[in-house]
N, C-alpha and C. Protein backbone atom coordinates (compact mmCIF):
# COMPACT_ATOMS: atom_id res chain seq x y z
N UNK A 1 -34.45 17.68 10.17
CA UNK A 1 -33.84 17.02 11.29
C UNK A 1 -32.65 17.84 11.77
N UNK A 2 -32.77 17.99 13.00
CA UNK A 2 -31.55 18.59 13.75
C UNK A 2 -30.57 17.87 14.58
N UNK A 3 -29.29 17.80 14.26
CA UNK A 3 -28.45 16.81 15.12
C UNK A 3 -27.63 17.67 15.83
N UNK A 4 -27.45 17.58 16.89
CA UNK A 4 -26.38 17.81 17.85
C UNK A 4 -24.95 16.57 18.08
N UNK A 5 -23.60 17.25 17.80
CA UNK A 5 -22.30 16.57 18.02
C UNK A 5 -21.92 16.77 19.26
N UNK A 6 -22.11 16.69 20.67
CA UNK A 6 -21.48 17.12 21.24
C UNK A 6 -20.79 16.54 22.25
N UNK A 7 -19.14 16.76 22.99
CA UNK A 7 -18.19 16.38 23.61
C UNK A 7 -16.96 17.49 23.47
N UNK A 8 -15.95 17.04 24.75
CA UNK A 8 -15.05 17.91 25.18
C UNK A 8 -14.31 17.68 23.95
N UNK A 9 -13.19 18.12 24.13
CA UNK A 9 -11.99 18.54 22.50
C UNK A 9 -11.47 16.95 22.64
N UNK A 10 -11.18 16.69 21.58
CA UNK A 10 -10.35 15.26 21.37
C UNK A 10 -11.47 14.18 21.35
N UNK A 11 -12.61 14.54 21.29
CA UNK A 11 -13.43 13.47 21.11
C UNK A 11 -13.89 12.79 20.11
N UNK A 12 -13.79 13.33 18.92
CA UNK A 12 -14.39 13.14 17.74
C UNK A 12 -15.43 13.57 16.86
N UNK A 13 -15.96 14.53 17.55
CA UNK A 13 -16.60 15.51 17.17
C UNK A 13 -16.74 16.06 15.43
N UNK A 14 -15.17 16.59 14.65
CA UNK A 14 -15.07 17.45 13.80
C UNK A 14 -15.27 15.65 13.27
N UNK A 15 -14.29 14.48 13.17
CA UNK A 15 -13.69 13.90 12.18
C UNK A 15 -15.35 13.27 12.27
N UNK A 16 -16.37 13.08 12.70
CA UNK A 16 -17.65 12.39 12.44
C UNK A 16 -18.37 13.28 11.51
N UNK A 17 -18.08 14.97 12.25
CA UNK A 17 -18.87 15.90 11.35
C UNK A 17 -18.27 15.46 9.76
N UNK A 18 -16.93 15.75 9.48
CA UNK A 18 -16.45 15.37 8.18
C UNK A 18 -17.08 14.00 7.25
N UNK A 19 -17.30 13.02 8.44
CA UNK A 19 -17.69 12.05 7.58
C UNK A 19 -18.67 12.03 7.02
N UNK A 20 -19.73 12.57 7.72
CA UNK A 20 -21.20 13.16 7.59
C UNK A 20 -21.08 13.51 6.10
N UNK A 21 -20.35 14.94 6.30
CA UNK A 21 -20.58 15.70 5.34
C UNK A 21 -20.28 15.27 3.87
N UNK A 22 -18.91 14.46 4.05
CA UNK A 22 -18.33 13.98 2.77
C UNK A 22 -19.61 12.67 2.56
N UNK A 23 -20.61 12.59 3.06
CA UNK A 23 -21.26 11.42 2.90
C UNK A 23 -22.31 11.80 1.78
N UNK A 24 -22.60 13.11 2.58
CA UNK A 24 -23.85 13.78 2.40
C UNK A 24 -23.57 14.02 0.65
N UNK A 25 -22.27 15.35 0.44
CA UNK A 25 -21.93 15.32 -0.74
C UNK A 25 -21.98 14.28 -1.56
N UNK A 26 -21.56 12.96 -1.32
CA UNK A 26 -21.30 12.48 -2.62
C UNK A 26 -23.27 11.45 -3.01
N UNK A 27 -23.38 11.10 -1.92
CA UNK A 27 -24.91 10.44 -1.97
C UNK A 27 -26.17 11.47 -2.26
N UNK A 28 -26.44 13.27 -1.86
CA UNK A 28 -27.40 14.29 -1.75
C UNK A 28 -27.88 14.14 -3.45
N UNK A 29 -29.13 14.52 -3.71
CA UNK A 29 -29.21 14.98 -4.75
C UNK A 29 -29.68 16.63 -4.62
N UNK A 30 -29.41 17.45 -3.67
CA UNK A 30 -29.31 18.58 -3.42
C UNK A 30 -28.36 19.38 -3.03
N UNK A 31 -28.22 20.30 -2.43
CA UNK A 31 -26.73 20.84 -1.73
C UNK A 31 -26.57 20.82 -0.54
N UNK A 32 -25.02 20.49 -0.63
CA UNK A 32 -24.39 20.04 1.08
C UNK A 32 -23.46 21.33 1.30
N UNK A 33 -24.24 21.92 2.32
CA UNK A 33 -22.83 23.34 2.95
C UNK A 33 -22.09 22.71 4.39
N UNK A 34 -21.08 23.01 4.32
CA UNK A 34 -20.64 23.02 6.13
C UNK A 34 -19.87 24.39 6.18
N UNK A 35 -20.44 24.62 7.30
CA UNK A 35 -19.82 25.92 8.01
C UNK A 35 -19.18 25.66 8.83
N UNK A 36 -17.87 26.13 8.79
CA UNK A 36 -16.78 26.24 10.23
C UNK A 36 -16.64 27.78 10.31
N UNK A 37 -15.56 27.39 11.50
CA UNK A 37 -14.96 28.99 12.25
C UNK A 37 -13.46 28.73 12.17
N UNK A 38 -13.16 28.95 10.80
CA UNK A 38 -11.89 29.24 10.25
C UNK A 38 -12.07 28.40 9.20
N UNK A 39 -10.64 27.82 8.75
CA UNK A 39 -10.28 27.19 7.44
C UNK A 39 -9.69 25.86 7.60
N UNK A 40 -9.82 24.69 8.75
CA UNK A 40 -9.23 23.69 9.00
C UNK A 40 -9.76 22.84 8.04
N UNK A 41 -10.90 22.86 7.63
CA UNK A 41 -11.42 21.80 7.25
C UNK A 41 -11.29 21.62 5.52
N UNK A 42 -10.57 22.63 5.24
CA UNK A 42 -10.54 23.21 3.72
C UNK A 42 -9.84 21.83 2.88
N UNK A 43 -9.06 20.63 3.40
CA UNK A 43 -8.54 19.74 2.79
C UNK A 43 -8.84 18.60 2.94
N UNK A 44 -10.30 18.39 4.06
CA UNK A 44 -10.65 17.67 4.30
C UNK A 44 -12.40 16.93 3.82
N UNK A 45 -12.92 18.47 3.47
CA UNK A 45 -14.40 17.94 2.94
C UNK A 45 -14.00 18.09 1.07
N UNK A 46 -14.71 17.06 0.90
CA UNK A 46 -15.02 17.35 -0.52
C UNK A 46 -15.16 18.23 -1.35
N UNK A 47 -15.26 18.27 -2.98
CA UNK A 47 -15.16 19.40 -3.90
C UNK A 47 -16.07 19.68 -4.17
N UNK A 48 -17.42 18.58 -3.52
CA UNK A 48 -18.65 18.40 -4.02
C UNK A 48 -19.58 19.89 -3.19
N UNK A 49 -18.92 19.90 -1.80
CA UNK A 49 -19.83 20.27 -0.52
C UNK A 49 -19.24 21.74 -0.63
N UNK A 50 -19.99 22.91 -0.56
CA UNK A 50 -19.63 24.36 0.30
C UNK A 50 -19.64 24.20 0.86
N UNK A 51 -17.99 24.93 0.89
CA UNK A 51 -17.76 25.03 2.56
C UNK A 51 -17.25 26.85 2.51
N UNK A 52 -17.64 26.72 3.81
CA UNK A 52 -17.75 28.32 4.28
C UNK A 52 -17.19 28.56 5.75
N UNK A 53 -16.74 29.88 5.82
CA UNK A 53 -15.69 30.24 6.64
C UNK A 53 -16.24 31.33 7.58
N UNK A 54 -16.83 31.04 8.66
CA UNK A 54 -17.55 32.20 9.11
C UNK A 54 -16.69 33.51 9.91
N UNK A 55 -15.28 33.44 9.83
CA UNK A 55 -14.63 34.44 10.18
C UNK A 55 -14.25 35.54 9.28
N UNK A 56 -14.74 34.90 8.09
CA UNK A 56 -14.83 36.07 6.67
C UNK A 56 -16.18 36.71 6.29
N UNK A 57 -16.78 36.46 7.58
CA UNK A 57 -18.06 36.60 7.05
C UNK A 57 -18.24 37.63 8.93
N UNK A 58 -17.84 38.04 9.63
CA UNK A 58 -17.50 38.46 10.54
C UNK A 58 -18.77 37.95 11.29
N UNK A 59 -18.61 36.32 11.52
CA UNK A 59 -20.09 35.66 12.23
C UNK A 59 -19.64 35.65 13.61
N UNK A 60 -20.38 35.94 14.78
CA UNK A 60 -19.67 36.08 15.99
C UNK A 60 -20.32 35.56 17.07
N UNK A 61 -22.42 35.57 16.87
CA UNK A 61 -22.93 35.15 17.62
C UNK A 61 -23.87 34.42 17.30
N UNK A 62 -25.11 34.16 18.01
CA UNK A 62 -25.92 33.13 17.57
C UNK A 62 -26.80 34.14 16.43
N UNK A 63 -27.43 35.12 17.07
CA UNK A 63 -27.83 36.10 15.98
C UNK A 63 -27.53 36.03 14.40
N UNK A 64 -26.05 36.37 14.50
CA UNK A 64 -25.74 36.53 13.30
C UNK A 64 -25.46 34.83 12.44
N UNK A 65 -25.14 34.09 13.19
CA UNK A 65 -25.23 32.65 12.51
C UNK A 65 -26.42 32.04 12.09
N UNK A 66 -27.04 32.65 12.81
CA UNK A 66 -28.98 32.53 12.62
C UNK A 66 -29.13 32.78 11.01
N UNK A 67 -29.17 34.46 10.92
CA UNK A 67 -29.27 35.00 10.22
C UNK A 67 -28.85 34.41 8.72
N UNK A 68 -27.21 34.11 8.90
CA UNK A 68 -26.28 33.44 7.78
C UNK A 68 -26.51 32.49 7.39
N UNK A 69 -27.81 31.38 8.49
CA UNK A 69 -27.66 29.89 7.84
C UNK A 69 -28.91 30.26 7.04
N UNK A 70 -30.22 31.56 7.35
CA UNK A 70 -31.13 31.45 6.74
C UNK A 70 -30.91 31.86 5.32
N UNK A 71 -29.86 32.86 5.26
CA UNK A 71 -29.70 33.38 4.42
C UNK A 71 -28.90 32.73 3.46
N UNK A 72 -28.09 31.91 4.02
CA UNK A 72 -28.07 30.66 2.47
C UNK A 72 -29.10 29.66 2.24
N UNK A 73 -29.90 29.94 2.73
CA UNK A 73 -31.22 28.93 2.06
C UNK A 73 -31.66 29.83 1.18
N UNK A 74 -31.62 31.18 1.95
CA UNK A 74 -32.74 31.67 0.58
C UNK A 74 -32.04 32.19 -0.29
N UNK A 75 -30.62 31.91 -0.82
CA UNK A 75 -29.97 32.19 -1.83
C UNK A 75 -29.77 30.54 -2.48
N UNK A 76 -30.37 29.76 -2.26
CA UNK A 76 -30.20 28.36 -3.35
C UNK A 76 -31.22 27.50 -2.08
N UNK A 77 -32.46 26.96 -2.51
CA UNK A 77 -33.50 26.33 -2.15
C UNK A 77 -33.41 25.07 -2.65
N UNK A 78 -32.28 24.44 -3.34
CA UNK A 78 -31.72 22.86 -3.37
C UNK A 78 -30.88 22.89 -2.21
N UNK A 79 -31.05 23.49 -0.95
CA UNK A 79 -29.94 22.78 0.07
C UNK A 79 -30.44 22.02 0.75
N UNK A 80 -29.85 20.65 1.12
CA UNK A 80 -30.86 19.37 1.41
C UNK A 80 -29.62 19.08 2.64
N UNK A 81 -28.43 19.54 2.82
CA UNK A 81 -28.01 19.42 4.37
C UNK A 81 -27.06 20.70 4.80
N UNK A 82 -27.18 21.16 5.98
CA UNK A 82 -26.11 22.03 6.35
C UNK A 82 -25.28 21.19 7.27
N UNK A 83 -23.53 21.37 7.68
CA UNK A 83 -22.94 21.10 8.53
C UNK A 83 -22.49 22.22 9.41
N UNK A 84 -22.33 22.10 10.45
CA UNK A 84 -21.98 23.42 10.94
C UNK A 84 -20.68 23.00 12.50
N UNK A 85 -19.45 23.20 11.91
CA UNK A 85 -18.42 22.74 12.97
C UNK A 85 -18.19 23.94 14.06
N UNK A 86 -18.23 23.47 15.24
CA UNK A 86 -18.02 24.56 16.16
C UNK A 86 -18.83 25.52 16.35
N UNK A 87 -20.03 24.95 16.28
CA UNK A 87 -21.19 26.00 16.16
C UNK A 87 -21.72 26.90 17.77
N UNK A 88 -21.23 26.24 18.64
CA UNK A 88 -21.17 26.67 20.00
C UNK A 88 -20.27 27.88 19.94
N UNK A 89 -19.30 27.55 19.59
CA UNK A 89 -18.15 28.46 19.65
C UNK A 89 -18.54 29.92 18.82
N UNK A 90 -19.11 29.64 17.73
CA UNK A 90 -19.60 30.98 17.25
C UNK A 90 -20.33 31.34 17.22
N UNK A 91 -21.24 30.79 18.50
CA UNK A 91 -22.12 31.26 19.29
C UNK A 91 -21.53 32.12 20.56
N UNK A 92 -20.65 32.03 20.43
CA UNK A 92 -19.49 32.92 21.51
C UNK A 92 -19.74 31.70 23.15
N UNK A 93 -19.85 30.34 22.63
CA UNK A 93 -19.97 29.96 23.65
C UNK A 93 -20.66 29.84 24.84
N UNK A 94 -21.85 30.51 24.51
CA UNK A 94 -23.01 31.25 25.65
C UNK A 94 -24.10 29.66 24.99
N UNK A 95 -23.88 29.19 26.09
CA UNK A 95 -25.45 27.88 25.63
C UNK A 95 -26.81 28.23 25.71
N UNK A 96 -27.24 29.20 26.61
CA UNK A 96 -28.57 29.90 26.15
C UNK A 96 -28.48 30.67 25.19
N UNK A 97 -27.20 31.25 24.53
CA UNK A 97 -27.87 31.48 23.07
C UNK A 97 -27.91 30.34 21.70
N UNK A 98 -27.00 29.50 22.28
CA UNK A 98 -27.00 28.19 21.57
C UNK A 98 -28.15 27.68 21.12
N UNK A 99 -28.76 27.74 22.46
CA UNK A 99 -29.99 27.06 22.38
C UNK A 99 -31.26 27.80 21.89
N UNK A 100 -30.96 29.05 22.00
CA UNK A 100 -32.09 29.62 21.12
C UNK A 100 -32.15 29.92 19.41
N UNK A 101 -30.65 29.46 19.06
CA UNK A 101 -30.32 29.58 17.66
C UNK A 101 -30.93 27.94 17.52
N UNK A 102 -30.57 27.08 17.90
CA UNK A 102 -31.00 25.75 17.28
C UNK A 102 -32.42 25.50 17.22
N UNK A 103 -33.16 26.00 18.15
CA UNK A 103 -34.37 26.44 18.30
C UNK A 103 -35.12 27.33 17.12
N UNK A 104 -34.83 28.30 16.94
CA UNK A 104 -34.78 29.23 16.14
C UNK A 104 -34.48 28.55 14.48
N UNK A 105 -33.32 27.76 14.50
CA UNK A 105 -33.30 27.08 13.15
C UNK A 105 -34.41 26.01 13.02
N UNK A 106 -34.56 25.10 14.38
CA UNK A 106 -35.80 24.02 14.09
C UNK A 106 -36.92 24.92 13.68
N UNK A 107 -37.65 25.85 14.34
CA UNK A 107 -38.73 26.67 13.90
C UNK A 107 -39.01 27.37 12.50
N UNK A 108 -37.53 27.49 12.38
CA UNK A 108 -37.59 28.05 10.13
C UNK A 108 -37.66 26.64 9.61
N UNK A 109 -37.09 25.76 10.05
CA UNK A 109 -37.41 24.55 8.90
C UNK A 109 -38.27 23.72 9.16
N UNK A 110 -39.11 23.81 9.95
CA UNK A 110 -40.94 23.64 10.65
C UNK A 110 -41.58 24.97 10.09
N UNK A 111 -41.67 25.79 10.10
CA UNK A 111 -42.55 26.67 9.63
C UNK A 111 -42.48 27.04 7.99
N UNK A 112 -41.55 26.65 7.53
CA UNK A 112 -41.19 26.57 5.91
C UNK A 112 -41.54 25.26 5.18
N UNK A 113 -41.36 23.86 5.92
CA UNK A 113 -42.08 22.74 5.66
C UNK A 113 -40.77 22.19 4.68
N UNK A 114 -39.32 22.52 5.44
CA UNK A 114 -38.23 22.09 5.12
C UNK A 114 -37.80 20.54 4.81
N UNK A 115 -36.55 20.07 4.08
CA UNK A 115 -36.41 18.90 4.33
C UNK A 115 -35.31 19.45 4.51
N UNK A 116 -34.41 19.31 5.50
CA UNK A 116 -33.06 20.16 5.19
C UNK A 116 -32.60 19.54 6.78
N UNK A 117 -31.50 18.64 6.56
CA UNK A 117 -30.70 18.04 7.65
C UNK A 117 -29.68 18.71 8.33
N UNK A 118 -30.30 18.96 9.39
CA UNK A 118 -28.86 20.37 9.90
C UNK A 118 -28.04 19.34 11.09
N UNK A 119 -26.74 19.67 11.09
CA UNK A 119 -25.98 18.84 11.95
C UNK A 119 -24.29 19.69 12.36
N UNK A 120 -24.61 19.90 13.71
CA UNK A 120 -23.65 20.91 14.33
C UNK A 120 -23.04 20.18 15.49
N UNK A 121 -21.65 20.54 15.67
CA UNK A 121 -20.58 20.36 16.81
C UNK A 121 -21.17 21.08 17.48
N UNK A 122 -20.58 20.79 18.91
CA UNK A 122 -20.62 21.35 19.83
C UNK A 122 -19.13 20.92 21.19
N UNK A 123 -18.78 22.01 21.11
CA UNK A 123 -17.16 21.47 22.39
C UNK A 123 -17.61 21.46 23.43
N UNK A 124 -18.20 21.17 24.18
CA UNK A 124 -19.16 20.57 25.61
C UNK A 124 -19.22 19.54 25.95
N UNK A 125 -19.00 19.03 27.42
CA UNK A 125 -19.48 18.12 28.05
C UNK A 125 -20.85 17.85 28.06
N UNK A 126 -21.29 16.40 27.60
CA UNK A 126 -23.01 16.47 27.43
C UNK A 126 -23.43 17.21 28.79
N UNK A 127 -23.01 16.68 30.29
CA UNK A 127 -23.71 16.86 31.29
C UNK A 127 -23.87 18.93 31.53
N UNK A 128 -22.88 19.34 30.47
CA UNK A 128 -23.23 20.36 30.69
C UNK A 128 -24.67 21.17 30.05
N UNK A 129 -25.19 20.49 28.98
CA UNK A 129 -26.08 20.71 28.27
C UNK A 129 -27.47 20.82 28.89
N UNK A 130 -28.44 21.82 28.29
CA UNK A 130 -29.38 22.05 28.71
C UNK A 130 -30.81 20.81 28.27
N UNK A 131 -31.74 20.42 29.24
CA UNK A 131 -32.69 19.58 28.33
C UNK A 131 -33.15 19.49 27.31
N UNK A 132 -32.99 20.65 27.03
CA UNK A 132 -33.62 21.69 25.48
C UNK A 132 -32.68 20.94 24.38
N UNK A 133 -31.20 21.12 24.53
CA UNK A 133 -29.56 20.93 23.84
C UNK A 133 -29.86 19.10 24.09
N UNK A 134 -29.97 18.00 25.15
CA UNK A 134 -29.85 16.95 24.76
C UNK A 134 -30.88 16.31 24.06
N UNK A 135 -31.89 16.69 23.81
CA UNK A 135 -33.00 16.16 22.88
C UNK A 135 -32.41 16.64 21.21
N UNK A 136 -31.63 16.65 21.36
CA UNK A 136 -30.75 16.81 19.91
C UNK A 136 -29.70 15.91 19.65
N UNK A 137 -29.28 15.14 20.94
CA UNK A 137 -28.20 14.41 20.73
C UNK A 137 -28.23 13.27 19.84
């Protein structure tokens, strides 16, 4: 399952993602990652959940976030949710590549025969979103 968060800044966006996640951790009997773009969230998710910092990891576009979310699956195959805050943003903000990374992630966890709950922010106005982007909401 793929979820889309998305709204302008001040909406609630991160503190729902958090709840998610701290949910996910303590109820999963698999592993819970969330990925941000920096270190805000470092006091806020659980001890249970990885969390990861994609500016140490020099993640910049959809490409390479692509790449990074596959590549922690295939370094631990108990991951049963990803979070991913600001995932637009390190997508450099470009919504057609947005949309071909979320795309791109539905298609690895359809073609792998995944159970793996992915759930990403997005700092956007819905109406700005593509048809593709609100069938995620």
């Amino acid at each position: 399952m793929i979820k889309l968060i998305a709204g302008l800044k001040g909406s609630g966006k991160t503190k729902t993602l958090i709840q998610m996640t701290n949910d996910a951790g303590s109820s999963s009997n698999g592993s819970v990652v969330c990925i941000e773009k920096g270190d805000k969230l470092m006091h806020e998710i659980k001890y249970t959940v990885r969390l990861i910092d994609t500016e140490k990891f020099n993640i910049s576009n959809a490409a390479s976030l692509y790449g990074f979310v596959t590549g922690i699956y295939a370094s631990n195959h108990d991951i049963s949710d990803i979070f991913i805050d600001s995932a637009l943003k390190i997508c450099g903000n470009d919504i057609a590549e947005f949309e071909r990374f979320i795309e791109a992630v539905r298609d690895f966890i359809k073609s792998n025969g995944l159970n793996i709950n992915v759930v990403m922010t997005a700092s956007v106005d819905q109406t700005a979103l593509t048809p593709a982007l609100i069938k995620y909401l």
